[in-house]
Protein backbone atom coordinates (compact mmCIF):
# COMPACT_ATOMS: atom_id res chain seq x y z
CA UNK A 1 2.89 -18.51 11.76
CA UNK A 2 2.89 -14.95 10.01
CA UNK A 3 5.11 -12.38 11.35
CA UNK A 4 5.67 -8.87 10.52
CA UNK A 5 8.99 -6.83 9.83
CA UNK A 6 9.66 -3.35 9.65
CA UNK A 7 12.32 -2.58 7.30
CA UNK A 8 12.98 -0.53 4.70
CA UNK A 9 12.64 -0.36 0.66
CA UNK A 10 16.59 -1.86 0.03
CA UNK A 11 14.97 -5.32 1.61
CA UNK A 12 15.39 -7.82 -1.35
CA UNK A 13 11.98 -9.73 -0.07
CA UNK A 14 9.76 -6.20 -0.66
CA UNK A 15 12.08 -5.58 -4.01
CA UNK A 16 10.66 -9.28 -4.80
CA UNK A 17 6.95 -8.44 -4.02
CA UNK A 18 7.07 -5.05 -5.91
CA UNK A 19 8.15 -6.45 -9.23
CA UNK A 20 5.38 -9.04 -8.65
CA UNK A 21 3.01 -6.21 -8.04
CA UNK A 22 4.12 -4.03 -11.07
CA UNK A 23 3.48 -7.16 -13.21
CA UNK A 24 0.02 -7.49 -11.59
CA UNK A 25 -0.56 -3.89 -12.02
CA UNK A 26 0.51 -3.77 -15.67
CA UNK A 27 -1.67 -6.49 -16.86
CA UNK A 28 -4.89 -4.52 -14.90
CA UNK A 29 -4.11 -1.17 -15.51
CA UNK A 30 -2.86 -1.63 -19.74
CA UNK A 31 -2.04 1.96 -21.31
CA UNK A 32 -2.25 3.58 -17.93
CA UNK A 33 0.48 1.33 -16.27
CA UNK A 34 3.03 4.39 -17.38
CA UNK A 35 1.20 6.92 -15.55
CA UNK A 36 1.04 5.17 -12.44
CA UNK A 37 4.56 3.79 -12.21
CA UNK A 38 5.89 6.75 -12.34
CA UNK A 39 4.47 7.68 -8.91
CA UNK A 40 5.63 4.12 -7.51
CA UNK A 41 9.43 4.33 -7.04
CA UNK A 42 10.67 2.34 -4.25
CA UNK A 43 14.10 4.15 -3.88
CA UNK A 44 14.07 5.77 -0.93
CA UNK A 45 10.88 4.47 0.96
CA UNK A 46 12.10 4.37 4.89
CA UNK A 47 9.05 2.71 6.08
CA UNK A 48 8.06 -0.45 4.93
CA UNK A 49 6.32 -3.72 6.79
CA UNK A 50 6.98 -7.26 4.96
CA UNK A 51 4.92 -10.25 5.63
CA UNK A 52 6.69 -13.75 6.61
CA UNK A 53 5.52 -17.09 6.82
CA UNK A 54 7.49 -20.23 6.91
CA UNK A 55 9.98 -18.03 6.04
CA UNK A 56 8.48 -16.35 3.00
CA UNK A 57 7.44 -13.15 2.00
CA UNK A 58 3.69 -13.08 1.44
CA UNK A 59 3.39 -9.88 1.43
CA UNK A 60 4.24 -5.98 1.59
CA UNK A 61 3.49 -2.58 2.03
CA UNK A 62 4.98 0.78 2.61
CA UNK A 63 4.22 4.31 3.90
CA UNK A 64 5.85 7.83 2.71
CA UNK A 65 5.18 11.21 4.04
CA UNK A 66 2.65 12.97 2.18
CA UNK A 67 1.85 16.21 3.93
CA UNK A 68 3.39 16.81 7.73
CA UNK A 69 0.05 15.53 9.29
CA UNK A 70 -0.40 12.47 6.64
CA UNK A 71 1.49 9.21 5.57
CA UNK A 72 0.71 8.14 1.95
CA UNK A 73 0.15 4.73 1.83
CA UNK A 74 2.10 3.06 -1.36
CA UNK A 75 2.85 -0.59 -2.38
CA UNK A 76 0.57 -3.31 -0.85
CA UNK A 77 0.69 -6.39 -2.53
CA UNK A 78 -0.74 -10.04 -1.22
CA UNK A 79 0.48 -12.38 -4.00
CA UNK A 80 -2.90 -14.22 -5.42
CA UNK A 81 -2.22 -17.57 -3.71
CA UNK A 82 -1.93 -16.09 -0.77
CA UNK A 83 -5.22 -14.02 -0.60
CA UNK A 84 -8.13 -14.51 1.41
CA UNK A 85 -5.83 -15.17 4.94
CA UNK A 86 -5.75 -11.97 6.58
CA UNK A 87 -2.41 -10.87 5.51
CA UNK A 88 -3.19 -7.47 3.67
CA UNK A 89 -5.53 -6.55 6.55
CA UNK A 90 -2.70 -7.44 9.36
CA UNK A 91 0.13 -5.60 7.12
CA UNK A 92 -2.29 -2.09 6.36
CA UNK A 93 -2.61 -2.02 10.57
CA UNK A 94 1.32 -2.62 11.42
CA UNK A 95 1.84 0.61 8.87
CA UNK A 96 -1.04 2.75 10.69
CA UNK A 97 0.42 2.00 14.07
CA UNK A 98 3.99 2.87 12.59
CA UNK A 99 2.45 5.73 11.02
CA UNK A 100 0.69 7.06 14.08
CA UNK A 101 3.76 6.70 16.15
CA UNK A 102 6.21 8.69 13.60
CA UNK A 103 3.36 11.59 14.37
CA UNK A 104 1.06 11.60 11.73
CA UNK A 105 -2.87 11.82 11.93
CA UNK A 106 -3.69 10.26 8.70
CA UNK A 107 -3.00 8.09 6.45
CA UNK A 108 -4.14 8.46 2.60
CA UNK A 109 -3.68 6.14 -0.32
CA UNK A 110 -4.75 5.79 -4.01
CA UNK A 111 -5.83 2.30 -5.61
CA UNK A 112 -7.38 1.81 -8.88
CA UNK A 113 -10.88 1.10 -9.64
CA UNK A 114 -9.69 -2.21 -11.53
CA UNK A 115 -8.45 -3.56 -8.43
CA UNK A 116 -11.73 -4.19 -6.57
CA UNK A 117 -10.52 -6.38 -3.71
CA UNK A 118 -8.03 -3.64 -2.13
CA UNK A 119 -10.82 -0.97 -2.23
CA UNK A 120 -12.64 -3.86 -0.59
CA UNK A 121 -9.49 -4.03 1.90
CA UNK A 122 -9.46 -0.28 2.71
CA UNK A 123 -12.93 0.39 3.05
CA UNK A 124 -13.05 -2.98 5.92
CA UNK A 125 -10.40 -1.62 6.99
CA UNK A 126 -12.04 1.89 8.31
CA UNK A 127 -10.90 3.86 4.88
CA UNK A 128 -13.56 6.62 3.59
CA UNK A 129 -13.60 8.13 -0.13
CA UNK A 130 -12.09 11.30 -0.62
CA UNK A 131 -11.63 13.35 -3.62
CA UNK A 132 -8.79 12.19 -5.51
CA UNK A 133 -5.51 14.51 -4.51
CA UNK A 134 -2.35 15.69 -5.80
CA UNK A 135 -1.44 13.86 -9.30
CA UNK A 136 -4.54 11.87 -8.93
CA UNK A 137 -7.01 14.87 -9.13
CA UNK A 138 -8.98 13.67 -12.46
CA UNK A 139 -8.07 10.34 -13.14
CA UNK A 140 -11.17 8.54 -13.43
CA UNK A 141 -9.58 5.29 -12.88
CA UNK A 142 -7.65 6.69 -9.34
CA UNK A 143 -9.98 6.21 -6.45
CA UNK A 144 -8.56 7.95 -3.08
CA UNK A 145 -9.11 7.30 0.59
CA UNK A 146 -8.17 8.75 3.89
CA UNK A 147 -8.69 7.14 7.84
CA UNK A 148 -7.52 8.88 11.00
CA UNK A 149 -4.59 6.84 12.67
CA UNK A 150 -3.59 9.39 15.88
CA UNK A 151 -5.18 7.98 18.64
């Protein structure tokens, strides 16, 4: 049975995940790893939703305020054995509610175009293309997407 936790980024499972992530995202990304992780601390993140079944992590993600009407969504991650059940989808919709109910509208993220199956995830999801914003603005590998949480 999969269950979901809210917790926050000093949770050794999501710590776990993360450095699994950055490993996948270093091998896709190459030269432009650097850019990226520079804009993927884990620090200070107060909202965060880990994935459990059987007792293990399977999965991750994380939300930080990006404007007062908009949570940035950072750090999803579905290890590659565990793809294809459900778990990203299920951990993107726990954030939005948590999102919608600390007051925000939005919710905005930024994926690369080398990582197909999350733009896949987002745009299921309800996710629409937006121009790419803030540090993103001209990357040509950055794509960008926005969906309305507040009910």
């Amino acid at each position: 049975m999969l269950s979901l936790t809210r917790t926050d980024s000093h949770n050794p499972d999501f710590r776990a995940l993360v450095a699994l992530l950055d490993h996948d995202l270093a091998m896709r990304d190459g030269a432009d790893h650097g850019f990226y992780a520079q804009f993927n601390k884990v620090d200070a993140i107060r909202h965060v939703v880990v994935a459990y079944q059987d007792g293990e992590a399977v999965g991750c993600g994380a939300f930080k305020e990006y404007s007062p009407t908009e949570a940035e969504v950072k750090r999803m991650y579905v290890p590659a054995a565990r793809r294809g059940q459900g778990i990203a989808g299920l951990v993107l919709a726990e954030l939005e509610r948590w999102a919608a109910a600390e007051g925000y509208a939005a919710c905005v993220l930024e994926t690369g175009r080398k990582q197909p199956e999350a733009i896949r995830l987002y745009e299921k999801s309800g996710y629409a293309h937006i121009p790419n914003y803030g540090q993103y603005a001209g990357v040509e590998n950055s794509v960008c997407l926005r969906k309305e949480v507040a009910g």
